[in-house]
C-alpha atoms as a PDB file:
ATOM      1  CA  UNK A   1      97.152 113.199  70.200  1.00  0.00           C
ATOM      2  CA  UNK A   2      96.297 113.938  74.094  1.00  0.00           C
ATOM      3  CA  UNK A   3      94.833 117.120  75.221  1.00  0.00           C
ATOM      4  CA  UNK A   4      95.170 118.297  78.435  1.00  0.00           C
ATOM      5  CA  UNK A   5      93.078 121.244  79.731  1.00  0.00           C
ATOM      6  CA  UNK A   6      92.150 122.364  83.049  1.00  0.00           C
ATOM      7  CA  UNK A   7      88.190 123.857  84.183  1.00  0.00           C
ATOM      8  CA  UNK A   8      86.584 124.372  86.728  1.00  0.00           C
ATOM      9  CA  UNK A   9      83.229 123.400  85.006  1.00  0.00           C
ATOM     10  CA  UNK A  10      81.275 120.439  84.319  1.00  0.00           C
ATOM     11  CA  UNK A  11      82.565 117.909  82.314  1.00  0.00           C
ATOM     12  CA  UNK A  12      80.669 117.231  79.559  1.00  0.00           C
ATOM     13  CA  UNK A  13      80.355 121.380  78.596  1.00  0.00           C
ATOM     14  CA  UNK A  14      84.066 121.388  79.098  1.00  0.00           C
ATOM     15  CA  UNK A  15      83.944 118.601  76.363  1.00  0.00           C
ATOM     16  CA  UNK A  16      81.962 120.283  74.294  1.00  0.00           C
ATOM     17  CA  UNK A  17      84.308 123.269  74.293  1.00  0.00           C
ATOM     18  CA  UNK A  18      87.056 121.180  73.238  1.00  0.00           C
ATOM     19  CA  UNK A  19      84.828 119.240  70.693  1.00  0.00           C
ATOM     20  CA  UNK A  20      84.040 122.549  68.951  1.00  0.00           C
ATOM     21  CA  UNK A  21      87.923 123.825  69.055  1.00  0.00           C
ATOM     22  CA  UNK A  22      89.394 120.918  68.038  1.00  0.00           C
ATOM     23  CA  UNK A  23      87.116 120.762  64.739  1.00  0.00           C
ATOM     24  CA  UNK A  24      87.805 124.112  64.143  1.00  0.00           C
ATOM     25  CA  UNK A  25      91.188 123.637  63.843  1.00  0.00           C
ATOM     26  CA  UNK A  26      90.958 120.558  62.216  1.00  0.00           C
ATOM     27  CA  UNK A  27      87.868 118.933  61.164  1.00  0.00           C
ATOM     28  CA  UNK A  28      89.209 114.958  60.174  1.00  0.00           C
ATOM     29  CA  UNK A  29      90.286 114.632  63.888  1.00  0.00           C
ATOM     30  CA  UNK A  30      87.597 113.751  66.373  1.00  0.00           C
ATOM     31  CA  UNK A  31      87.557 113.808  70.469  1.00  0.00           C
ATOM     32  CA  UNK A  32      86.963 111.005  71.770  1.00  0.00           C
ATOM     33  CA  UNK A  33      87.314 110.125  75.518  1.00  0.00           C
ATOM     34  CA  UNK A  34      87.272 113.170  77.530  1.00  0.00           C
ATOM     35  CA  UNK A  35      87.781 112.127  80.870  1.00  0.00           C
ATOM     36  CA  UNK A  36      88.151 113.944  84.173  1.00  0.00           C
ATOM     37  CA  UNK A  37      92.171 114.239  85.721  1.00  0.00           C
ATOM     38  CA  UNK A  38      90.290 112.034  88.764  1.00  0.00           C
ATOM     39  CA  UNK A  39      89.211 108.722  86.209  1.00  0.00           C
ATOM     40  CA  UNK A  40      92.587 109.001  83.998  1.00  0.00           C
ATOM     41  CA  UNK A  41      94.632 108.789  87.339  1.00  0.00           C
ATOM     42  CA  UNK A  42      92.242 105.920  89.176  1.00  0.00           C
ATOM     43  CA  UNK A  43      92.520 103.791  85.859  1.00  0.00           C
ATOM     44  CA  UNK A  44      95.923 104.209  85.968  1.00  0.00           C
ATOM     45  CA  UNK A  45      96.312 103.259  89.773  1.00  0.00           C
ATOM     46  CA  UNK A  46      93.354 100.917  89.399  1.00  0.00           C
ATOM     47  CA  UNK A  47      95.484  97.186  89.011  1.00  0.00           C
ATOM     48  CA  UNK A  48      97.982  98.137  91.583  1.00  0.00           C
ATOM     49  CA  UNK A  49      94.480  98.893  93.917  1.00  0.00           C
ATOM     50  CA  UNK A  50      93.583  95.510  93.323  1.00  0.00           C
ATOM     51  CA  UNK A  51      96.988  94.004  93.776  1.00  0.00           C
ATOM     52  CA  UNK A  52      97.396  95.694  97.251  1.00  0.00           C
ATOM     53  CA  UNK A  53      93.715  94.610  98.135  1.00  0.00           C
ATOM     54  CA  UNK A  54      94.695  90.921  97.471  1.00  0.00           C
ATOM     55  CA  UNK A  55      97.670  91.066  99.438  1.00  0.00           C
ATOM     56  CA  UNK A  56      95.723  92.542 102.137  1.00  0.00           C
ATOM     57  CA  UNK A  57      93.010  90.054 102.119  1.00  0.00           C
ATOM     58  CA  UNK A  58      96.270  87.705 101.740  1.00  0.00           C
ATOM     59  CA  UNK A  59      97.483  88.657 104.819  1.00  0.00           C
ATOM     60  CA  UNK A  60      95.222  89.153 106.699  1.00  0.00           C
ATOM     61  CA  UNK A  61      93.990  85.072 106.088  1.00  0.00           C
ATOM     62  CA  UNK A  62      97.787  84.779 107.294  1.00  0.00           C
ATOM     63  CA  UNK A  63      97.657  86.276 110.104  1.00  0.00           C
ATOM     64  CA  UNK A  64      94.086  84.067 110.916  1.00  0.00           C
ATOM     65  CA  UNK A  65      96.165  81.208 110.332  1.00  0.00           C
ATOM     66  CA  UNK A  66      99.277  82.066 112.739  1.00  0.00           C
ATOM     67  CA  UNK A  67      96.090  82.571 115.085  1.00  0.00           C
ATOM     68  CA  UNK A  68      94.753  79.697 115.155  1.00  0.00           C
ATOM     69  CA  UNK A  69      98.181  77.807 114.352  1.00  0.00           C
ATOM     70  CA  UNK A  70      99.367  79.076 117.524  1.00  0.00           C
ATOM     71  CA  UNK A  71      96.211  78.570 119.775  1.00  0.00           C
ATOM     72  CA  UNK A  72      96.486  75.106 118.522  1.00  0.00           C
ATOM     73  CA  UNK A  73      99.883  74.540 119.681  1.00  0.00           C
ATOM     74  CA  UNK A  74      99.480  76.282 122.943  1.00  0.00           C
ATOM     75  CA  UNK A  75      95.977  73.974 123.449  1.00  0.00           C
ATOM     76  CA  UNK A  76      98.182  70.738 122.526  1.00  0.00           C
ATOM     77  CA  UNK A  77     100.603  71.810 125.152  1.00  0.00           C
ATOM     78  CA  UNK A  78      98.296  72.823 128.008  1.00  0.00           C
ATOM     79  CA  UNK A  79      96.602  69.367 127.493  1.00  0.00           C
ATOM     80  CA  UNK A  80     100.217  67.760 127.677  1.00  0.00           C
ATOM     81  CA  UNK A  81     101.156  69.286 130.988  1.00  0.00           C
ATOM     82  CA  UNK A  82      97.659  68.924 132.710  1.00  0.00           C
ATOM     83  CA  UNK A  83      99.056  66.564 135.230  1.00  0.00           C
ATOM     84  CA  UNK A  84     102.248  68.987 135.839  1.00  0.00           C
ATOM     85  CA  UNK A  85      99.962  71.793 136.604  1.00  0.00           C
ATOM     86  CA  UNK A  86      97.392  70.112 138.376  1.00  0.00           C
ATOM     87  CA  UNK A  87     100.415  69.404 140.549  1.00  0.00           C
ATOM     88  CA  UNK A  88     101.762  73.092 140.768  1.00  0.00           C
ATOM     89  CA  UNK A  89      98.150  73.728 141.587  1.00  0.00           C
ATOM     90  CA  UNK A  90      98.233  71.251 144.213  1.00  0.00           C
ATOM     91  CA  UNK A  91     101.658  72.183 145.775  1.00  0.00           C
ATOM     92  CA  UNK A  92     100.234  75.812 145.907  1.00  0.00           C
ATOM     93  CA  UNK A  93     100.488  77.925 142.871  1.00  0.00           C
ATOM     94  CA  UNK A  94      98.135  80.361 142.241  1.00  0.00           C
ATOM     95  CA  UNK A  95      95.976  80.394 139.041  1.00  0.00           C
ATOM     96  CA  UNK A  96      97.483  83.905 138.147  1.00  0.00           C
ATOM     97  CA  UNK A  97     101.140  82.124 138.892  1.00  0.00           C
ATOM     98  CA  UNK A  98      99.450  79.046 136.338  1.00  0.00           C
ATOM     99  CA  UNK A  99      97.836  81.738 133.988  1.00  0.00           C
ATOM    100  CA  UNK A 100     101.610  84.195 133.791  1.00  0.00           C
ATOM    101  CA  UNK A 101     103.829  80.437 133.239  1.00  0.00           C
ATOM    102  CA  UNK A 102     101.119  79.370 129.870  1.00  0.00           C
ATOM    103  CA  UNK A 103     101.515  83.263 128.468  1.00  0.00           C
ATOM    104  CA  UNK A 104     105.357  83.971 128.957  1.00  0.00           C
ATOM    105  CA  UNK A 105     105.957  80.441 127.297  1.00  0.00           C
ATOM    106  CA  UNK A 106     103.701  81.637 124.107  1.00  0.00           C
ATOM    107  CA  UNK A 107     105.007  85.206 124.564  1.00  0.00           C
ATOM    108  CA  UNK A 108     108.616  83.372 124.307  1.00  0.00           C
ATOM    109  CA  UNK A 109     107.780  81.732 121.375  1.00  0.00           C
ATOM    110  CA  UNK A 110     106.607  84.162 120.203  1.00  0.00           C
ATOM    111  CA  UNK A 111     109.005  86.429 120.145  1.00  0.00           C
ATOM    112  CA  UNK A 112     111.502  83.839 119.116  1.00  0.00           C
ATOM    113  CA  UNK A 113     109.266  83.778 115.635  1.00  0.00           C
ATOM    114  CA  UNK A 114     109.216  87.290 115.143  1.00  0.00           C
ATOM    115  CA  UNK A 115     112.784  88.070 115.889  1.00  0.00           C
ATOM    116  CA  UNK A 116     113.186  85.256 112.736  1.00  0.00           C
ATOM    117  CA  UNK A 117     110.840  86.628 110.896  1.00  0.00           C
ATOM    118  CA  UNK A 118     112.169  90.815 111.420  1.00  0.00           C
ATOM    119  CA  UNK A 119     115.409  89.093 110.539  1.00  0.00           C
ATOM    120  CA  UNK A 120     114.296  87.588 107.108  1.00  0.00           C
ATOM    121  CA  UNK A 121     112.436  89.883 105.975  1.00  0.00           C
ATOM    122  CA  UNK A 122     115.307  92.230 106.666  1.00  0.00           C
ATOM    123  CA  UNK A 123     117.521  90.054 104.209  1.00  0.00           C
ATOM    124  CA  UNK A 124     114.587  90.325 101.844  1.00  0.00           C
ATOM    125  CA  UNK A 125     114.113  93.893 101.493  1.00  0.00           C
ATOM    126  CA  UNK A 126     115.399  94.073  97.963  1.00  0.00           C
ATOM    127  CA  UNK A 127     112.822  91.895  96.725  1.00  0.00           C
ATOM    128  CA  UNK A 128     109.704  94.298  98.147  1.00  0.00           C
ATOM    129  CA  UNK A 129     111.289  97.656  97.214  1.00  0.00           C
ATOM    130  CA  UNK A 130     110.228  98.321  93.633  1.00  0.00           C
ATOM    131  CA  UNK A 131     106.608  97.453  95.508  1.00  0.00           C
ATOM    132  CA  UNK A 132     106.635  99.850  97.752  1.00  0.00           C
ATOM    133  CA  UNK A 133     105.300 104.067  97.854  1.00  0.00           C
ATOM    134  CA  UNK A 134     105.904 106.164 100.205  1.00  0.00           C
ATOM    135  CA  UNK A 135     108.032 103.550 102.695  1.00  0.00           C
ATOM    136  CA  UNK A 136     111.627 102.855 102.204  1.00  0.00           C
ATOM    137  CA  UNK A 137     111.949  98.701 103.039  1.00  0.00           C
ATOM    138  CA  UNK A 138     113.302  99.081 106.514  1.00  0.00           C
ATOM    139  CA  UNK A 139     110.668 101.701 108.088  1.00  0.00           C
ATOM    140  CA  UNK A 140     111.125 101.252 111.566  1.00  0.00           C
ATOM    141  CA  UNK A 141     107.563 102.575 112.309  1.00  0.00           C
ATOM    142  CA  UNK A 142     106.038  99.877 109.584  1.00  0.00           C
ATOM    143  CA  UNK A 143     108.155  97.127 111.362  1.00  0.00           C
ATOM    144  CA  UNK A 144     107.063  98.312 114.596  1.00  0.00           C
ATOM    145  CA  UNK A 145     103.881  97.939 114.078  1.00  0.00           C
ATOM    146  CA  UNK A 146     103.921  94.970 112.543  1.00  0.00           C
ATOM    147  CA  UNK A 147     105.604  93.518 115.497  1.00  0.00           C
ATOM    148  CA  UNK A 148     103.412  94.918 117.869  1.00  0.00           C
ATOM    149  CA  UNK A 149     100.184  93.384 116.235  1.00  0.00           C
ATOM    150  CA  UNK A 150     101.844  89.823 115.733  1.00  0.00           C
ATOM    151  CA  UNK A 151     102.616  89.829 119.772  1.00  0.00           C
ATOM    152  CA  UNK A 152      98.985  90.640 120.214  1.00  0.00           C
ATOM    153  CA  UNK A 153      98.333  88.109 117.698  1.00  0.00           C
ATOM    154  CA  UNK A 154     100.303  85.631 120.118  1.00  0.00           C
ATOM    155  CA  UNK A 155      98.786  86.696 123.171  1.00  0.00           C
ATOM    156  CA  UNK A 156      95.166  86.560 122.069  1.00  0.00           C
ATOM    157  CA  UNK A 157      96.109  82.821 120.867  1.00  0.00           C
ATOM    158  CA  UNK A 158      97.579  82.005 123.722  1.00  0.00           C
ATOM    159  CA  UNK A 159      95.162  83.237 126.488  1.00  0.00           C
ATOM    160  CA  UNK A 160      92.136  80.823 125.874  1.00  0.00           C
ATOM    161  CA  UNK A 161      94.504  77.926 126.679  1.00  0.00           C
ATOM    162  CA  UNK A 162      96.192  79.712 129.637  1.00  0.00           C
ATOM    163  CA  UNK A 163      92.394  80.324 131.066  1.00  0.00           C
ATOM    164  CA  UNK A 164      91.827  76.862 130.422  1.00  0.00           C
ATOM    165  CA  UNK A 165      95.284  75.934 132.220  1.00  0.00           C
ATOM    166  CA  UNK A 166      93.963  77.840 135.037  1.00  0.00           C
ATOM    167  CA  UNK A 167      90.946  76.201 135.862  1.00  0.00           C
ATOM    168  CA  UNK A 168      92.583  72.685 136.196  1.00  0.00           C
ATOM    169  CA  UNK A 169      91.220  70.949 138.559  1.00  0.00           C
ATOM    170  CA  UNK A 170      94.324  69.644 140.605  1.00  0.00           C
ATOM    171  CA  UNK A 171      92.697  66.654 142.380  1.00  0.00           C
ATOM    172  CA  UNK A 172      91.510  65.691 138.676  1.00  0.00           C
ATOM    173  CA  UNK A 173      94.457  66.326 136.723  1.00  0.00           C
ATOM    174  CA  UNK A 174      96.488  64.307 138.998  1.00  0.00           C
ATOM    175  CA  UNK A 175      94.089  60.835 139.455  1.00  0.00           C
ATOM    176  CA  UNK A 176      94.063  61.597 135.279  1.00  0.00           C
ATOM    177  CA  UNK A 177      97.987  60.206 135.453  1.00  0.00           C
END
């Protein structure tokens, strides 16, 4: 049998109240467990807590790996075309001309990955929904900002090699061929 009652007042002399009514109206059954509203509902709530901390800690280690995944690509690349923009450098391009070419390529592929991705998880909604309070699959605000923190995500990746791509050197990059 549950027992619901509602006080204003402390806890434990609330129990006690309902300790000394319940055995007065029946002796053989004991209260056990009184428990504030507050506890009943965070035990409840408690292993979906700790499922939606996990996937946060999850995805956040995701995104640290697109991070660095990217930077890494965007390094590998800038390295590859040292010679070819030593020799933009040389013909006359600016280092903000150098510095624009190395972030619209990353912004480009960027954006290439998350249109995929918006796209998939689009076709995947059904899977998340049962998962999911307050959102419906599709919100466009959620989605939004999701996309709006991934193209940071690529930007921040990709300016460290643009910088880099910047500073060539273009008597050096070209005697390097």
């Amino acid at each position: 049998m549950t027992i619901v009652a509602r006080t204003d007042g402390d806890l434990s002399a609330t129990g006690a109240s309902l300790g000394a009514i319940v055995r007065s109206l029946d002796r053989d059954r004991p209260l056990s467990r009184v428990r504030s509203m507050d506890a009943v509902v965070r035990d409840r709530v408690a292993p979906r807590r700790l499922a939606m901390l996990l996937l946060g800690v999850f995805a956040a280690l995701a995104l640290l790996l697109a991070l660095l995944g990217i930077y890494g690509v965007m390094g590998y690349v800038v390295s590859q075309r040292t010679n070819e923009i030593g020799v933009r450098m040389a013909l006359g391009a600016h280092r903000a001309a150098i510095l624009k070419m190395i972030l619209g390529e990353g912004a480009r592929l960027g954006i290439a990955g998350l249109t995929l991705g918006v796209v998939l998880s689009l076709a995947a909604t059904r899977l998340v929904e049962t998962a999911l309070f307050g959102i419906t699959p599709t919100d466009a605000p959620t989605y939004g900002t999701v996309v709006m923190v991934m193209l940071a995500v690529v930007l921040a990746a990709c300016d460290l090699p643009a910088r880099r791509a910047a500073r060539v050197d273009p008597l050096s990059a070209i005697r390097m061929e």
